[in-house]
PDB file of N, CA and C in Angstrom:
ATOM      1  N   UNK A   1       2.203  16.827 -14.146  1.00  0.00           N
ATOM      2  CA  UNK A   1       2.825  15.513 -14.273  1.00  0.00           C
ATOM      3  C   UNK A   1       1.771  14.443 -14.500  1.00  0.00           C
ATOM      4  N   UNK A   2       0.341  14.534 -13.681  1.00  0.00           N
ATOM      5  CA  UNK A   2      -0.032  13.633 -13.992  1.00  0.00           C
ATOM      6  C   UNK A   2      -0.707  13.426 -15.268  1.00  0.00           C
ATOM      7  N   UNK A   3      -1.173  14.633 -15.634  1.00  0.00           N
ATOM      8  CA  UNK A   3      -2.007  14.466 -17.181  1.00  0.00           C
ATOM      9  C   UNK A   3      -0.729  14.061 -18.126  1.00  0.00           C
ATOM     10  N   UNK A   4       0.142  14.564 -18.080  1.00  0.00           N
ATOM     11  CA  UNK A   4       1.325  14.323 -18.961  1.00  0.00           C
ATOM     12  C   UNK A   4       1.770  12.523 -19.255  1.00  0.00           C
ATOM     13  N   UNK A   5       1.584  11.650 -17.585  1.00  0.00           N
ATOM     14  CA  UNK A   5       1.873  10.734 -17.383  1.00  0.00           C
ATOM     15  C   UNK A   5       0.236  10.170 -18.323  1.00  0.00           C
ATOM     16  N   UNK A   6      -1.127  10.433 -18.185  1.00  0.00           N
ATOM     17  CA  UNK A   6      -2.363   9.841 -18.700  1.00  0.00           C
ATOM     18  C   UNK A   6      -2.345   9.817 -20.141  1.00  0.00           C
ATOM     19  N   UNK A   7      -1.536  11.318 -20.942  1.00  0.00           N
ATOM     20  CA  UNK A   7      -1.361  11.357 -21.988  1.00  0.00           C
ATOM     21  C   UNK A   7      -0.683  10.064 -22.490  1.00  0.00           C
ATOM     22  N   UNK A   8       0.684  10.292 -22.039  1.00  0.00           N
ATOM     23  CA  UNK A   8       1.203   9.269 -22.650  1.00  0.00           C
ATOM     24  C   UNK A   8       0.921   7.809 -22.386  1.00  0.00           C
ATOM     25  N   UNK A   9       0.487   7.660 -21.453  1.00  0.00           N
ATOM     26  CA  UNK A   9      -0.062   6.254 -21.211  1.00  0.00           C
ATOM     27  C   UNK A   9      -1.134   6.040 -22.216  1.00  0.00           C
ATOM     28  N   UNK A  10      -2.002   6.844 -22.693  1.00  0.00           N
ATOM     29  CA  UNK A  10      -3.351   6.806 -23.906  1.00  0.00           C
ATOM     30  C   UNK A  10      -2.548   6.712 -25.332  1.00  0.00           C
ATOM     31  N   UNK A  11      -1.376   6.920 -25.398  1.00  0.00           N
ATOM     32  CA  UNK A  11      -0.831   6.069 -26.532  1.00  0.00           C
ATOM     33  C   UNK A  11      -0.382   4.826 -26.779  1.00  0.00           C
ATOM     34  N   UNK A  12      -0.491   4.360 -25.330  1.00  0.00           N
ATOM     35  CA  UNK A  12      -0.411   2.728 -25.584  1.00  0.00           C
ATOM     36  C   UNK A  12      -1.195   1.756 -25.817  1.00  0.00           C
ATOM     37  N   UNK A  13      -2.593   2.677 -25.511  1.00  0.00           N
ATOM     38  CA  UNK A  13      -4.066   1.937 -25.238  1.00  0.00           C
ATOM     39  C   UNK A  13      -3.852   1.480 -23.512  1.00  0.00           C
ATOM     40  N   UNK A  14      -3.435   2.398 -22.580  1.00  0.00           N
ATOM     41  CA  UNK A  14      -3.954   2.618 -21.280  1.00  0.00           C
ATOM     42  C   UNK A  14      -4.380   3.080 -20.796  1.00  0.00           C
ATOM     43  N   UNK A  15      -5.909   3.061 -20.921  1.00  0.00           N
ATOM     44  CA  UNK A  15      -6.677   3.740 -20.026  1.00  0.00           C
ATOM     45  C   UNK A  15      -6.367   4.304 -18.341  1.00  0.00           C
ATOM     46  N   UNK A  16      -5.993   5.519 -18.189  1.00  0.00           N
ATOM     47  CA  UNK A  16      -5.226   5.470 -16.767  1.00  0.00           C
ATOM     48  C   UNK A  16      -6.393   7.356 -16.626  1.00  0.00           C
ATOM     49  N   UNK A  17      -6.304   7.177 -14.861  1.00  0.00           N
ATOM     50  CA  UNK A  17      -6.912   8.978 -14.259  1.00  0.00           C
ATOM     51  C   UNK A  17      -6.092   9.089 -13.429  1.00  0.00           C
ATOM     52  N   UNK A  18      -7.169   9.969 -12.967  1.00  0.00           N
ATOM     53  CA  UNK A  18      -6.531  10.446 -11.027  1.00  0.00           C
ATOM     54  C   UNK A  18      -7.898  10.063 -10.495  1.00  0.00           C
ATOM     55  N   UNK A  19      -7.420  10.124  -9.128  1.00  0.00           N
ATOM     56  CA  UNK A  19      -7.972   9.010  -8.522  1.00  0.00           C
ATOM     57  C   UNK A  19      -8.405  10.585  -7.417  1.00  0.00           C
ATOM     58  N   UNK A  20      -9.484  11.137  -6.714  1.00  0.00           N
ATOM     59  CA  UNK A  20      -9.773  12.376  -5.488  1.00  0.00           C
ATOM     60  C   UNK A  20      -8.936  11.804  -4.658  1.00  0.00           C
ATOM     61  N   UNK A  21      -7.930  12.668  -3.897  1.00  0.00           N
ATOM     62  CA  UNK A  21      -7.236  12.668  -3.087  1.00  0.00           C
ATOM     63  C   UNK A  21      -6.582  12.031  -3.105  1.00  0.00           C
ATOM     64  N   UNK A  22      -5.899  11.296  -3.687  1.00  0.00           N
ATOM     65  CA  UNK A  22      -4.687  10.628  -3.816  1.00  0.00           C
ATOM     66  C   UNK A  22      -3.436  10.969  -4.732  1.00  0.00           C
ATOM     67  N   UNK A  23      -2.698  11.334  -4.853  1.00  0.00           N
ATOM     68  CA  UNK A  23      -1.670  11.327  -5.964  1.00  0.00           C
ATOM     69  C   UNK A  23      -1.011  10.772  -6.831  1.00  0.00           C
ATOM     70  N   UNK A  24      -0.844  10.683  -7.813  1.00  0.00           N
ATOM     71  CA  UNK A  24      -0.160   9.904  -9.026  1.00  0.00           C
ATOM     72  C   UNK A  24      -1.252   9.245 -10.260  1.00  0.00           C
ATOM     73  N   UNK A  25      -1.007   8.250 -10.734  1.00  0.00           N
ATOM     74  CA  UNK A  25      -1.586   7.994 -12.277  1.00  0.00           C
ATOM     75  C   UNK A  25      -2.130   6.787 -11.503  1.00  0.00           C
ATOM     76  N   UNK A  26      -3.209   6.562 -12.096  1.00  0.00           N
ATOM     77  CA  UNK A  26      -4.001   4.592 -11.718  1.00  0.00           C
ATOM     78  C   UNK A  26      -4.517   4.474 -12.820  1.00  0.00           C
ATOM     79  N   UNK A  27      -5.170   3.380 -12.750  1.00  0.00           N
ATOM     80  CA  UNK A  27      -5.616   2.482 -14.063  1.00  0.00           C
ATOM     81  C   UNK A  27      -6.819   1.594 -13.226  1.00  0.00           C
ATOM     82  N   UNK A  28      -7.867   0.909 -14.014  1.00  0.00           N
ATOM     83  CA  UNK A  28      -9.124   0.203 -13.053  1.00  0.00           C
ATOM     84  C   UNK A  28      -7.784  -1.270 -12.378  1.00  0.00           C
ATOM     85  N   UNK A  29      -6.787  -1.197 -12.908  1.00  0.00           N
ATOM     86  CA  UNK A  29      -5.913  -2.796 -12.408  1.00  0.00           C
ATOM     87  C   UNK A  29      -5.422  -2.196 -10.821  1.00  0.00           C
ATOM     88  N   UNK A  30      -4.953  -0.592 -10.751  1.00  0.00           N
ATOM     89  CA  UNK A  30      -4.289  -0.318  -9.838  1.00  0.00           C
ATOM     90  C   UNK A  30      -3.263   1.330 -10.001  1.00  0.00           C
ATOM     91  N   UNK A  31      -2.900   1.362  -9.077  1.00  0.00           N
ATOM     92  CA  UNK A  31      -2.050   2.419  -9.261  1.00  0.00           C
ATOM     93  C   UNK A  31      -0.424   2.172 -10.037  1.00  0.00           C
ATOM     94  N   UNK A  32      -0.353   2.974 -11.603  1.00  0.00           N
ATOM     95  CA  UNK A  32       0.477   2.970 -12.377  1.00  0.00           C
ATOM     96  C   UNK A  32       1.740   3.836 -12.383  1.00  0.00           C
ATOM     97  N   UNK A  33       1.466   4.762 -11.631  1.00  0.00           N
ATOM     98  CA  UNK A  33       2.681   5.820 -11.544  1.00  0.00           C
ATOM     99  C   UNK A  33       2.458   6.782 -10.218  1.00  0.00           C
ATOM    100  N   UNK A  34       3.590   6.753  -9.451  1.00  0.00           N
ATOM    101  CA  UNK A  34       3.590   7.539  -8.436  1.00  0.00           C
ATOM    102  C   UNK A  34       4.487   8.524  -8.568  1.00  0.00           C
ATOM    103  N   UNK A  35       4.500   9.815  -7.708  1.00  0.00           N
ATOM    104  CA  UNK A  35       4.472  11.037  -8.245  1.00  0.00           C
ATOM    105  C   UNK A  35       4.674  11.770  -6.733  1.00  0.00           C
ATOM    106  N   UNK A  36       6.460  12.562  -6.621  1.00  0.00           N
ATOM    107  CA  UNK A  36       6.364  13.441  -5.696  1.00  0.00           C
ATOM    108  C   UNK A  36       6.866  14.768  -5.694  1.00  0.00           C
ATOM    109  N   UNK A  37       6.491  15.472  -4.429  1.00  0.00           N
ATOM    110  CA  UNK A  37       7.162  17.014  -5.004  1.00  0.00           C
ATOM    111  C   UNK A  37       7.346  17.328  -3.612  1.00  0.00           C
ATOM    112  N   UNK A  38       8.218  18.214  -3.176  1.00  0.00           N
ATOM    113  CA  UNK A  38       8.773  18.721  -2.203  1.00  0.00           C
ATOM    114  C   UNK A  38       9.263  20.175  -2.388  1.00  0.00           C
ATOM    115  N   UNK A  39       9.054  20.634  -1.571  1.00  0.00           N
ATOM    116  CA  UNK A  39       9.841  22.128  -1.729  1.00  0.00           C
ATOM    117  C   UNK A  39      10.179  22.639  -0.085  1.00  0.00           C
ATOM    118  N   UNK A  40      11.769  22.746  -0.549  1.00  0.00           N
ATOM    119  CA  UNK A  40      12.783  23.106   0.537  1.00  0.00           C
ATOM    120  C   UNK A  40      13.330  23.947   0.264  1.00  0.00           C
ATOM    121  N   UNK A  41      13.896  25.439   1.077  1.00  0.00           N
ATOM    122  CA  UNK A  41      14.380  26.192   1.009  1.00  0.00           C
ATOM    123  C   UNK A  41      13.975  27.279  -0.036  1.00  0.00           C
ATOM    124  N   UNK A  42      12.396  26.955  -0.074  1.00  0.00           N
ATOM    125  CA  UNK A  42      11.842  28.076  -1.709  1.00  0.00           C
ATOM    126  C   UNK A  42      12.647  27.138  -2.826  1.00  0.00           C
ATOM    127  N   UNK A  43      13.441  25.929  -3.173  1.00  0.00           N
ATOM    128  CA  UNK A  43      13.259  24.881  -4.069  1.00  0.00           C
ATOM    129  C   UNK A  43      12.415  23.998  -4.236  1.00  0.00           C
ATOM    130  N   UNK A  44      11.577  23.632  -5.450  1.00  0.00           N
ATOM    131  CA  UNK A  44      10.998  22.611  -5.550  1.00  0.00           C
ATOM    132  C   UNK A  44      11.178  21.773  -6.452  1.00  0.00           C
ATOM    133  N   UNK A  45      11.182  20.608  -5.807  1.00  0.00           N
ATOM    134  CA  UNK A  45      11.413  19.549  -6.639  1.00  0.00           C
ATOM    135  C   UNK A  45      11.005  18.532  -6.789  1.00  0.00           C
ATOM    136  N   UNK A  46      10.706  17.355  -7.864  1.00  0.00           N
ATOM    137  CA  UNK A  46       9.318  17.159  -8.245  1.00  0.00           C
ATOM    138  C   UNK A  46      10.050  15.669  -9.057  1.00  0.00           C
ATOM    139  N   UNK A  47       9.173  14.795  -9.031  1.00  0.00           N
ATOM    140  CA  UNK A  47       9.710  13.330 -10.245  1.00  0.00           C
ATOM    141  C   UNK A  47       8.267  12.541 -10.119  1.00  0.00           C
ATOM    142  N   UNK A  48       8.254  11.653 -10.910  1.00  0.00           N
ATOM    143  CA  UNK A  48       7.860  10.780 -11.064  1.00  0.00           C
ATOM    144  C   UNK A  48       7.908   9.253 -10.879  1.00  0.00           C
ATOM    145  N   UNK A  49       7.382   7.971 -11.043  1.00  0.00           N
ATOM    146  CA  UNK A  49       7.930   6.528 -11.315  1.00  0.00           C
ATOM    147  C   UNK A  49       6.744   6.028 -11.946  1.00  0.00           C
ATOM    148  N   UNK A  50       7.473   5.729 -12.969  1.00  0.00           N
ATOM    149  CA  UNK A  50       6.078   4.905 -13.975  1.00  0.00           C
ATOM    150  C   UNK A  50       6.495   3.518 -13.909  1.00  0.00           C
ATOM    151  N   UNK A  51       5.207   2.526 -13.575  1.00  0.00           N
ATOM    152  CA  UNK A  51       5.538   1.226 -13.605  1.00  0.00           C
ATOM    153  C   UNK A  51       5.875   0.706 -14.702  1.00  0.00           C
ATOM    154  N   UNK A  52       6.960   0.520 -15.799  1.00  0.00           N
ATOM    155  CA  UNK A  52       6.533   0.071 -17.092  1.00  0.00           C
ATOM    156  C   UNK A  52       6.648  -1.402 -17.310  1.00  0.00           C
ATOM    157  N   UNK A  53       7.889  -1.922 -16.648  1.00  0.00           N
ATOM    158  CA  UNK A  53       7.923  -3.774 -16.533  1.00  0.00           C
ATOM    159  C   UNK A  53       8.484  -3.803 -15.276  1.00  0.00           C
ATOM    160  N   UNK A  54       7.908  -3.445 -14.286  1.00  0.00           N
ATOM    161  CA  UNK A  54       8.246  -3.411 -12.755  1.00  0.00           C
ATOM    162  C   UNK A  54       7.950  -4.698 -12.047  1.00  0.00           C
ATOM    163  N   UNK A  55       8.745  -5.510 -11.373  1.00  0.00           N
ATOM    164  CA  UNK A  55       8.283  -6.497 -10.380  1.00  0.00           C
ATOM    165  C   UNK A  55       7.355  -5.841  -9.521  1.00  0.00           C
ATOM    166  N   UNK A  56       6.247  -6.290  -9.680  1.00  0.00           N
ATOM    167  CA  UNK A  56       5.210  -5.701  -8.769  1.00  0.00           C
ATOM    168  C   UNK A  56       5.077  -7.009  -7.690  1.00  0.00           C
ATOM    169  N   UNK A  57       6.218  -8.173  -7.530  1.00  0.00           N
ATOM    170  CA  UNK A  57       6.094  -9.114  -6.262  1.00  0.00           C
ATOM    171  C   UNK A  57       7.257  -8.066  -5.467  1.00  0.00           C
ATOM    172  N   UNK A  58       7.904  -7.243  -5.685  1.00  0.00           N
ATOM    173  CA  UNK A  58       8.375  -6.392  -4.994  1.00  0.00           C
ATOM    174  C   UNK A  58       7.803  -5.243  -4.176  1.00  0.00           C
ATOM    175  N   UNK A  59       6.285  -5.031  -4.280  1.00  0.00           N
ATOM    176  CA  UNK A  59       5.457  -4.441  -3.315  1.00  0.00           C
ATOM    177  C   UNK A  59       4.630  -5.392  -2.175  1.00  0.00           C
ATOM    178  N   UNK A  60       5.047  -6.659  -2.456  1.00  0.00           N
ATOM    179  CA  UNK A  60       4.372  -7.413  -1.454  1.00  0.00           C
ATOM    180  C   UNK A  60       4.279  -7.105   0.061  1.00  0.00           C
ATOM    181  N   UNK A  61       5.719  -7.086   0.448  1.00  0.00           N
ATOM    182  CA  UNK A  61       5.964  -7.074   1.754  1.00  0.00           C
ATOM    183  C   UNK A  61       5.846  -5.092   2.223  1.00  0.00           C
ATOM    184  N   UNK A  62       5.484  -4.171   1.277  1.00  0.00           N
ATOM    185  CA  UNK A  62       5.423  -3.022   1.961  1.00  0.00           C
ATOM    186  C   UNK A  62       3.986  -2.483   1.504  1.00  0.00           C
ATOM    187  N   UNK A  63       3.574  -1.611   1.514  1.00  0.00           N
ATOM    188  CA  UNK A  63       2.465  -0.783   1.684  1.00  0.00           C
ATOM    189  C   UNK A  63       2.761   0.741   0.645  1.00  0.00           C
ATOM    190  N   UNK A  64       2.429   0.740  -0.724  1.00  0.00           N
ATOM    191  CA  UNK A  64       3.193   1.513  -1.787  1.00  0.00           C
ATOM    192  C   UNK A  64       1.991   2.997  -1.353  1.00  0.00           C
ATOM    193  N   UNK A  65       3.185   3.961  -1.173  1.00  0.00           N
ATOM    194  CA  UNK A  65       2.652   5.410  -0.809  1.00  0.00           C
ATOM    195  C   UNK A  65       1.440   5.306   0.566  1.00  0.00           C
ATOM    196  N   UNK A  66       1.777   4.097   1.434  1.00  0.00           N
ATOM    197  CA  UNK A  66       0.701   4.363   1.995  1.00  0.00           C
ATOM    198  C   UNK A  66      -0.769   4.169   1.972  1.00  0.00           C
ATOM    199  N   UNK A  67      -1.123   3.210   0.761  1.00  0.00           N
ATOM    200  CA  UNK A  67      -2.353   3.512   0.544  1.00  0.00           C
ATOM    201  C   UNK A  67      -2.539   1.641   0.925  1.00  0.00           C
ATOM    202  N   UNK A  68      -3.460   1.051   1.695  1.00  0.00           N
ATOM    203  CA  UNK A  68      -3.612  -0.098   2.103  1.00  0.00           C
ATOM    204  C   UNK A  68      -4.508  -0.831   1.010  1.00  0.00           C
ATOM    205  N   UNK A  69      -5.416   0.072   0.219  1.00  0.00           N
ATOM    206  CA  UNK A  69      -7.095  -0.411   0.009  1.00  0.00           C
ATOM    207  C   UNK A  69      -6.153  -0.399  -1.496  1.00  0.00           C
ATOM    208  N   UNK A  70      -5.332  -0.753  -2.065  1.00  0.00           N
ATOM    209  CA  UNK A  70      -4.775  -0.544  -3.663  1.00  0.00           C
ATOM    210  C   UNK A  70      -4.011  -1.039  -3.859  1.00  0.00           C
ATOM    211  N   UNK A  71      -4.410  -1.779  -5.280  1.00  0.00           N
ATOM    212  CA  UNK A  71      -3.211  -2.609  -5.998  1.00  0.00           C
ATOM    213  C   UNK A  71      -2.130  -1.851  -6.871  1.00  0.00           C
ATOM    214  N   UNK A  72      -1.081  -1.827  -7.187  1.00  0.00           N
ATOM    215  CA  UNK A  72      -0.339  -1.578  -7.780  1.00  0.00           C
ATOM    216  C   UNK A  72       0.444  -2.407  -9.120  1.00  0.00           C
ATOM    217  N   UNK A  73       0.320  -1.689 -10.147  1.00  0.00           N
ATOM    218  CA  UNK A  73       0.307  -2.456 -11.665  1.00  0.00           C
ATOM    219  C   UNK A  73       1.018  -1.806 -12.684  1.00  0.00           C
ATOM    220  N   UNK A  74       1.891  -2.219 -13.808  1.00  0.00           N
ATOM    221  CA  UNK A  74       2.491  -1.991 -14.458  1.00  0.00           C
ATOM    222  C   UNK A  74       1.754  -1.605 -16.087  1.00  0.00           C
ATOM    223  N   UNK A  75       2.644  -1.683 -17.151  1.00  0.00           N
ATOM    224  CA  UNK A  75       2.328  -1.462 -18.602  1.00  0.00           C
ATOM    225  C   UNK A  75       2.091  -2.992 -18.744  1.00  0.00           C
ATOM    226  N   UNK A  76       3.363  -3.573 -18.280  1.00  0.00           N
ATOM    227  CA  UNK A  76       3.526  -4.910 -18.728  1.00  0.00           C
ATOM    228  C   UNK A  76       1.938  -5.822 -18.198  1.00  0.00           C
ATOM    229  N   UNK A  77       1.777  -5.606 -16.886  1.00  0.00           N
ATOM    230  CA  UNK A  77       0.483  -6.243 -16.775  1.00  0.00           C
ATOM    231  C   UNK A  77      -0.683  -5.997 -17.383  1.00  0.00           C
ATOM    232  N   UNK A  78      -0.967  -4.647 -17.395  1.00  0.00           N
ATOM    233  CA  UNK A  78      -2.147  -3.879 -18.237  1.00  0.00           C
ATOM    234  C   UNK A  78      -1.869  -4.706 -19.942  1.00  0.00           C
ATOM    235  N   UNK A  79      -1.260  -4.487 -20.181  1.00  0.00           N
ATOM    236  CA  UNK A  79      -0.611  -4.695 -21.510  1.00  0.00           C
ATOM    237  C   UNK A  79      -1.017  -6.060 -21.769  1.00  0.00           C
ATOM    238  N   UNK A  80      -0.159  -6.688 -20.996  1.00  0.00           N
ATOM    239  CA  UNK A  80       0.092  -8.185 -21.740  1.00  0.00           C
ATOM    240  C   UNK A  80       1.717  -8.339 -21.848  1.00  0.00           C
ATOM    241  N   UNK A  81       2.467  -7.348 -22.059  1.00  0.00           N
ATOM    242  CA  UNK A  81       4.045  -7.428 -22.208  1.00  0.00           C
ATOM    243  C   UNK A  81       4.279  -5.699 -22.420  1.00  0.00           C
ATOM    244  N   UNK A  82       5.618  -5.233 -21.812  1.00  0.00           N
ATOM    245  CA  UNK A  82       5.584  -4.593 -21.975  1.00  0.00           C
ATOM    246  C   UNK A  82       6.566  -3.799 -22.869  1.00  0.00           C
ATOM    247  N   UNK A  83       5.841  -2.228 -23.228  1.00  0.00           N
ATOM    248  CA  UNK A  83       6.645  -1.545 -23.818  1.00  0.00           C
ATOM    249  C   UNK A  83       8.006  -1.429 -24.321  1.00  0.00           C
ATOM    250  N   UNK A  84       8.977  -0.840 -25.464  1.00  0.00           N
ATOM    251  CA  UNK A  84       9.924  -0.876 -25.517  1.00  0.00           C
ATOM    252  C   UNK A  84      10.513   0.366 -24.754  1.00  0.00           C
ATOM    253  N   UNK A  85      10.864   0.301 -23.645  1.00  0.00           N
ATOM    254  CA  UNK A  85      11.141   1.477 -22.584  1.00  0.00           C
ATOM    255  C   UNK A  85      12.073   2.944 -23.481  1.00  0.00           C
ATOM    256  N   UNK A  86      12.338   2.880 -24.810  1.00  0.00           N
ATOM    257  CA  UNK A  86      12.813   4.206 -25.298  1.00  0.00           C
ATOM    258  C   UNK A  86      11.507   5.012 -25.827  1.00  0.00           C
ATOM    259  N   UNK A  87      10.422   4.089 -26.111  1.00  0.00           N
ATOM    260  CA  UNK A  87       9.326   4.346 -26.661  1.00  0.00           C
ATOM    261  C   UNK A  87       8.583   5.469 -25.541  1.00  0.00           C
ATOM    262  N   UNK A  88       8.608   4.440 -24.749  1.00  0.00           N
ATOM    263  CA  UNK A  88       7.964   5.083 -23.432  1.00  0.00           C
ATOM    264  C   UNK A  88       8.835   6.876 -22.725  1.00  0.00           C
ATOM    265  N   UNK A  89      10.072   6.646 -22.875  1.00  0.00           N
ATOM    266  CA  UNK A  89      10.653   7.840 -22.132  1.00  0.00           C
ATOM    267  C   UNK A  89      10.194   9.214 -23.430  1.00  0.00           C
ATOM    268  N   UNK A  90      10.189   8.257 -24.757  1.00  0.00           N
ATOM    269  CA  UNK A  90      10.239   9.929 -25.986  1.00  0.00           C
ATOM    270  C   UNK A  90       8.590  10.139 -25.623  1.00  0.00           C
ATOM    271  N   UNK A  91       7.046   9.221 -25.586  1.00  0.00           N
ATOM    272  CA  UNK A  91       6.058   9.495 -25.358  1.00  0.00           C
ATOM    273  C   UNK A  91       5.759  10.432 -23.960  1.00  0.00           C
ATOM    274  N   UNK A  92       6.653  10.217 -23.051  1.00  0.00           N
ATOM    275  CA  UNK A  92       6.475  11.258 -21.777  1.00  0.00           C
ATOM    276  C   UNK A  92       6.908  12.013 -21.909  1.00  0.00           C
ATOM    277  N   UNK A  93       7.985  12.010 -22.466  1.00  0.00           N
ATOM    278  CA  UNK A  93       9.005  13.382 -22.653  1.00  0.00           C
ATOM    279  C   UNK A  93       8.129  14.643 -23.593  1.00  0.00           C
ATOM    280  N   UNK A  94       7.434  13.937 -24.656  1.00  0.00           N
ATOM    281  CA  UNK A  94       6.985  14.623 -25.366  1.00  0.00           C
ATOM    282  C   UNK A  94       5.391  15.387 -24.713  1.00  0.00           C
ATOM    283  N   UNK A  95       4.446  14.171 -24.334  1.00  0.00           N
ATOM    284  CA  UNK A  95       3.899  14.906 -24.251  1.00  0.00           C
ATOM    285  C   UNK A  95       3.937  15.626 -22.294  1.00  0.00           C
ATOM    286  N   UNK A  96       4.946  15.325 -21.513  1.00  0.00           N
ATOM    287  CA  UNK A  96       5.338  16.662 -20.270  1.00  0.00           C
ATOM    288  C   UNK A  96       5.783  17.785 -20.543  1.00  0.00           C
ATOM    289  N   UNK A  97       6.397  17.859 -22.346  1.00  0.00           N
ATOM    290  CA  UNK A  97       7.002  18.892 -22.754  1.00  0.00           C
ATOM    291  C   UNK A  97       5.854  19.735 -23.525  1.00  0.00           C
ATOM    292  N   UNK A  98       4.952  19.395 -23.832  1.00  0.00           N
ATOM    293  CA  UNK A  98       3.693  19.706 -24.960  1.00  0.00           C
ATOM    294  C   UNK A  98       3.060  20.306 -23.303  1.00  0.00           C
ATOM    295  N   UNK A  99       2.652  19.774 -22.130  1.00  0.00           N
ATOM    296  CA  UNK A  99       2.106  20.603 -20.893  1.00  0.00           C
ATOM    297  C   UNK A  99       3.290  21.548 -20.564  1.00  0.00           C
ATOM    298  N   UNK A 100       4.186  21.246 -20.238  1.00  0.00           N
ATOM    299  CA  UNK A 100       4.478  22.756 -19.939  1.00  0.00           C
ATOM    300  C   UNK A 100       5.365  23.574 -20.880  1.00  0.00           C
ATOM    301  N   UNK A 101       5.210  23.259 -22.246  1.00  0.00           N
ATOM    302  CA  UNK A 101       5.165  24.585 -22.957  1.00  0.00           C
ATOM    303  C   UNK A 101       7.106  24.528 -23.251  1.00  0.00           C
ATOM    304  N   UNK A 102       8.038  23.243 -23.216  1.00  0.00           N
ATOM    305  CA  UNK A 102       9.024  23.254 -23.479  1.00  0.00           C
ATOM    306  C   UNK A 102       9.602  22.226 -24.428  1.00  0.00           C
ATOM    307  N   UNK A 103      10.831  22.894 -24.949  1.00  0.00           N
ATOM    308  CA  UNK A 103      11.410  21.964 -26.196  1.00  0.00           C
ATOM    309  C   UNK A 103      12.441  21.259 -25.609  1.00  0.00           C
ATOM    310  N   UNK A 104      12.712  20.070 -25.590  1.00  0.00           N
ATOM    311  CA  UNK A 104      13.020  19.245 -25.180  1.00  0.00           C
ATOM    312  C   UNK A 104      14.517  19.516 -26.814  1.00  0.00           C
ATOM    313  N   UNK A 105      15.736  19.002 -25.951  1.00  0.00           N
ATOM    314  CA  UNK A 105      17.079  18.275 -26.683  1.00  0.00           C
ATOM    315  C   UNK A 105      17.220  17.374 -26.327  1.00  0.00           C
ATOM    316  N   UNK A 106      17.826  16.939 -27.136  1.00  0.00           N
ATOM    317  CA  UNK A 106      18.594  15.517 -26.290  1.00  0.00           C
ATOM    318  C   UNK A 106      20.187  15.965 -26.478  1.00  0.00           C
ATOM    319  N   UNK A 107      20.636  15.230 -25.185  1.00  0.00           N
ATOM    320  CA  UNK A 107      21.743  15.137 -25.131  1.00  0.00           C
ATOM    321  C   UNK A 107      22.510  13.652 -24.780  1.00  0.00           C
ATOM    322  N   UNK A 108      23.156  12.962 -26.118  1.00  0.00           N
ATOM    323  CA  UNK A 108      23.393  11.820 -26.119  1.00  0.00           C
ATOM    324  C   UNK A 108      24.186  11.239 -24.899  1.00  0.00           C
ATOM    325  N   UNK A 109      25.192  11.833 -24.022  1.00  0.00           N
ATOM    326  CA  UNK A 109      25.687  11.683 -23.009  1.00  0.00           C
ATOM    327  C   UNK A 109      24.830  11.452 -21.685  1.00  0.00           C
ATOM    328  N   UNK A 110      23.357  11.999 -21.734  1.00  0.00           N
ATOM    329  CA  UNK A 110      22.887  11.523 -20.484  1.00  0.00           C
ATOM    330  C   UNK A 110      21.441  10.849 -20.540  1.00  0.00           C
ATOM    331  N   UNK A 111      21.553   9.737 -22.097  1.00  0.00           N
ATOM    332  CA  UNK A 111      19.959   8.879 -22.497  1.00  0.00           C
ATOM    333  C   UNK A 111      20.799   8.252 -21.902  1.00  0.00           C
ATOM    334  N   UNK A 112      20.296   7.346 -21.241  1.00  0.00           N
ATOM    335  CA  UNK A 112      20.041   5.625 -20.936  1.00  0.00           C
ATOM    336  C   UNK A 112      18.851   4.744 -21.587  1.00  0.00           C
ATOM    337  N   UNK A 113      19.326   3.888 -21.415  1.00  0.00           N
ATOM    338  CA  UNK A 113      18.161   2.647 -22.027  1.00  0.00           C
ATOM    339  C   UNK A 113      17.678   2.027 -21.295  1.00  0.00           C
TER     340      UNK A 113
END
């Protein structure tokens, strides 16, 4: 997930890594995408959240994943404005599907915008 998330972020001109011991996508502004996985009952299950035009005055009052010493930042800030968010879902889609090796359909009944 996360190289998938760096990939596609490097098509916007966002420089984004991983950060030792921490989880999810950052950027030198802050942490860009957080990232969890769980496995219950021998299920695992796994998502993402990419900041793309996120109120980031909505992390004020909490403490995002726990981490005290880190800012948290969007496309739109990195950017300057952000992305057209269909742009963004076919660039992840494509390249999470290019890492693990699957062909992606679409099915018009369950895109959102």
């Amino acid at each position: 997930l996360e190289s998938a998330l760096i990939e596609a972020l490097a098509e916007f001109a966002v420089t984004a890594h991983t950060e030792d011991g921490l989880t999810g996508v950052w950027t030198d502004e802050g942490k860009i995408a957080a990232i969890g996985v769980k496995i219950s009952r021998g299920v695992s299950m796994h998502g993402f959240a990419l900041n793309v035009d996120t109120d980031l005055e909505a992390y004020a009052p909490i403490v995002p994943c726990g981490i005290f010493d880190r800012a948290v930042t969007s496309m739109a800030e990195v950017l300057g404005e952000a992305p057209r968010m269909d742009v963004v879902r076919e660039a992840i889609a494509r390249t999470l599907g290019e890492r693990l090796g699957a062909v992606w359909t679409e099915n018009p009944a369950t895109v959102r915008l």
